[in-house]
Protein backbone atom coordinates (compact mmCIF):
# COMPACT_ATOMS: atom_id res chain seq x y z
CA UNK A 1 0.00 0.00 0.00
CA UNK A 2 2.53 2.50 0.51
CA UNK A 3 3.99 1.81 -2.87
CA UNK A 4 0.60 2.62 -4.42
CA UNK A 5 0.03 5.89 -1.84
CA UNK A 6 3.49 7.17 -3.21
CA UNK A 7 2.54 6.35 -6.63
CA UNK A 8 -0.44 8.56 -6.22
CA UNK A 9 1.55 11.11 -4.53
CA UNK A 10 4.03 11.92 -6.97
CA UNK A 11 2.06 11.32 -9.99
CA UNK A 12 0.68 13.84 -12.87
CA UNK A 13 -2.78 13.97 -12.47
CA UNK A 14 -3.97 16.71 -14.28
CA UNK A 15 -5.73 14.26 -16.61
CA UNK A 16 -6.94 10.23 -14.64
CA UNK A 17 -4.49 7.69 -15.10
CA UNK A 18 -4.92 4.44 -13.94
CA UNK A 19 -2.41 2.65 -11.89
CA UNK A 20 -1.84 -1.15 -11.52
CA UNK A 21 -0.29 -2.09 -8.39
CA UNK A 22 1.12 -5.62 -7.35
CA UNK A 23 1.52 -7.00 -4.00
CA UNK A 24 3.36 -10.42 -3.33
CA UNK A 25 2.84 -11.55 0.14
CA UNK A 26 5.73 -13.49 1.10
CA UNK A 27 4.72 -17.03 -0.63
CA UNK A 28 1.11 -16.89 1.33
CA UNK A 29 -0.30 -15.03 -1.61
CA UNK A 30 -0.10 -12.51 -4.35
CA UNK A 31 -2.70 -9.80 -5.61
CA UNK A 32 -2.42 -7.36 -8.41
CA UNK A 33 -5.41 -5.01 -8.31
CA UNK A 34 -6.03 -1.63 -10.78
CA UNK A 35 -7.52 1.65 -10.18
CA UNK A 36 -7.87 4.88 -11.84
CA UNK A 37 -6.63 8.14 -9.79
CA UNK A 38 -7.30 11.32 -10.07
CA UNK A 39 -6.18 14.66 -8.77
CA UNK A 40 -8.97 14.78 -5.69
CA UNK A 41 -7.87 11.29 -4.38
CA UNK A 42 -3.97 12.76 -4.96
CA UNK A 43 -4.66 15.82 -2.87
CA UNK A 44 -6.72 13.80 -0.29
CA UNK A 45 -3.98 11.66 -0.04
CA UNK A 46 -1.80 14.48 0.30
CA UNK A 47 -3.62 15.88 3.10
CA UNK A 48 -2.87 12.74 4.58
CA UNK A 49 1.00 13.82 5.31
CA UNK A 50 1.78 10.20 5.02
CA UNK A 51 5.35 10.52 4.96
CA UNK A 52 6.04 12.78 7.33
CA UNK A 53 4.17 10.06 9.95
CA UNK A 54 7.00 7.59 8.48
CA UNK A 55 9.37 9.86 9.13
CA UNK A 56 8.32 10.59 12.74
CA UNK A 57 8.68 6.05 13.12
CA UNK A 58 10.57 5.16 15.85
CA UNK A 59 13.99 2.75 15.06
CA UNK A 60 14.38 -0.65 16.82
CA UNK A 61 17.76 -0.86 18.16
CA UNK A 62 19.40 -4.52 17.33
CA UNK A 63 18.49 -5.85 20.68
CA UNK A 64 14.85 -4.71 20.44
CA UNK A 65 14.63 -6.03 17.15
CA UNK A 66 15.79 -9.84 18.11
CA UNK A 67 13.39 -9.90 21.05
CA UNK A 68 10.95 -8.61 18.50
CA UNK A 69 11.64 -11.78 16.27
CA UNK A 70 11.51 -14.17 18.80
CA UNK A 71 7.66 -12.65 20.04
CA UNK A 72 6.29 -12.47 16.29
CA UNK A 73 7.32 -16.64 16.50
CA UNK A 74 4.06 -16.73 18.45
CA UNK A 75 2.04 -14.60 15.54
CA UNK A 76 1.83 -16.58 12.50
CA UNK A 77 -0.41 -16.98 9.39
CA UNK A 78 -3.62 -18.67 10.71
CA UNK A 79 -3.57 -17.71 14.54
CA UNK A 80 -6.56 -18.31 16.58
CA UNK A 81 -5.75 -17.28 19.86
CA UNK A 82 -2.91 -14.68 21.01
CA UNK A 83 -2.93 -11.77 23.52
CA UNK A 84 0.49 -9.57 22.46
CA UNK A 85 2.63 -7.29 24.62
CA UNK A 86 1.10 -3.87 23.91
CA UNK A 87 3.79 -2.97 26.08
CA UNK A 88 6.85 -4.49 24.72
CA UNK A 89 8.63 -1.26 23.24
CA UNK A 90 7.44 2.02 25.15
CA UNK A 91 9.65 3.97 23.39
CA UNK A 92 7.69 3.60 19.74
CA UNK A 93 4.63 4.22 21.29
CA UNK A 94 5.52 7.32 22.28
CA UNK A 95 7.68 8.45 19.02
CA UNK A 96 4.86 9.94 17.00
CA UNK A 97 3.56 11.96 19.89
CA UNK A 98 0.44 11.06 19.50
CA UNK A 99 -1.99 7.76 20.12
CA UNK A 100 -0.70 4.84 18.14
CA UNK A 101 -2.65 1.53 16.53
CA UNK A 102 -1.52 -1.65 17.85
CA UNK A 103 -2.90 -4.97 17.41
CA UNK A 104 -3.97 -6.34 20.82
CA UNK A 105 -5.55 -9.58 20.78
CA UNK A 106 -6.60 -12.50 18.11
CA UNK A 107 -9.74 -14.27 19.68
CA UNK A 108 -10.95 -16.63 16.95
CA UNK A 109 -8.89 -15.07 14.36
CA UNK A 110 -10.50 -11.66 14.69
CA UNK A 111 -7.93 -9.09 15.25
CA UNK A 112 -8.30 -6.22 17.97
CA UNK A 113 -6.91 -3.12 18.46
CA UNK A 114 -6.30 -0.67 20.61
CA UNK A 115 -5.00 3.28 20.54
CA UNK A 116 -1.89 3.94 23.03
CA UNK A 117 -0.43 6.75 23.90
């Protein structure tokens, strides 16, 4: 998605053009999807300040990102049941400066989530 959303972003809209976009997901599945955009969705979009939010991400030290790796062991394809570690880094919860979205809880493979911060 953010390839497409950067797509749109820098693209010449003055007339529609569409876009084909094509997402591989790791050897679970693939998609490849078309649209046409046009200059209101590019300036909606824009409004949307998406990479300035990126830019504001908070970066995993090497020892945050191993422990990471060895929690996502528990959150696989197919889960059923998982309560996660809102918790686990406080530091990126806190990096944007304002409430976050993190995925809370799989109860019957629905996903929750929660704002923090």
């Amino acid at each position: 998605m953010m390839s497409l959303a950067s797509t749109i972003d820098h693209a010449d809209l003055v007339t529609p053009q569409r876009i084909g976009c094509f997402s591989y997901g790791s050897g679970c599945c693939s998609e490849f999807f078309s649209g046409v955009a046009r200059k209101e969705g590019q300036e909606r979009l824009r409004a949307l300040k998406i990479k300035d939010q990126l830019d504001k991400r908070y970066e995993l030290k090497m020892d945050e990102y191993e422990k990471l790796l060895v929690g996502s062991n528990a959150l696989k394809f197919g889960t059923r049941n998982l309560v996660l570690d809102s918790g686990f880094v406080p530091q990126a919860r806190k990096a944007q400066g304002k409430k976050t979205l993190f995925l809370k809880e799989i109860k019957e493979f629905h996903r929750e989530y929660e704002w923090i911060g």
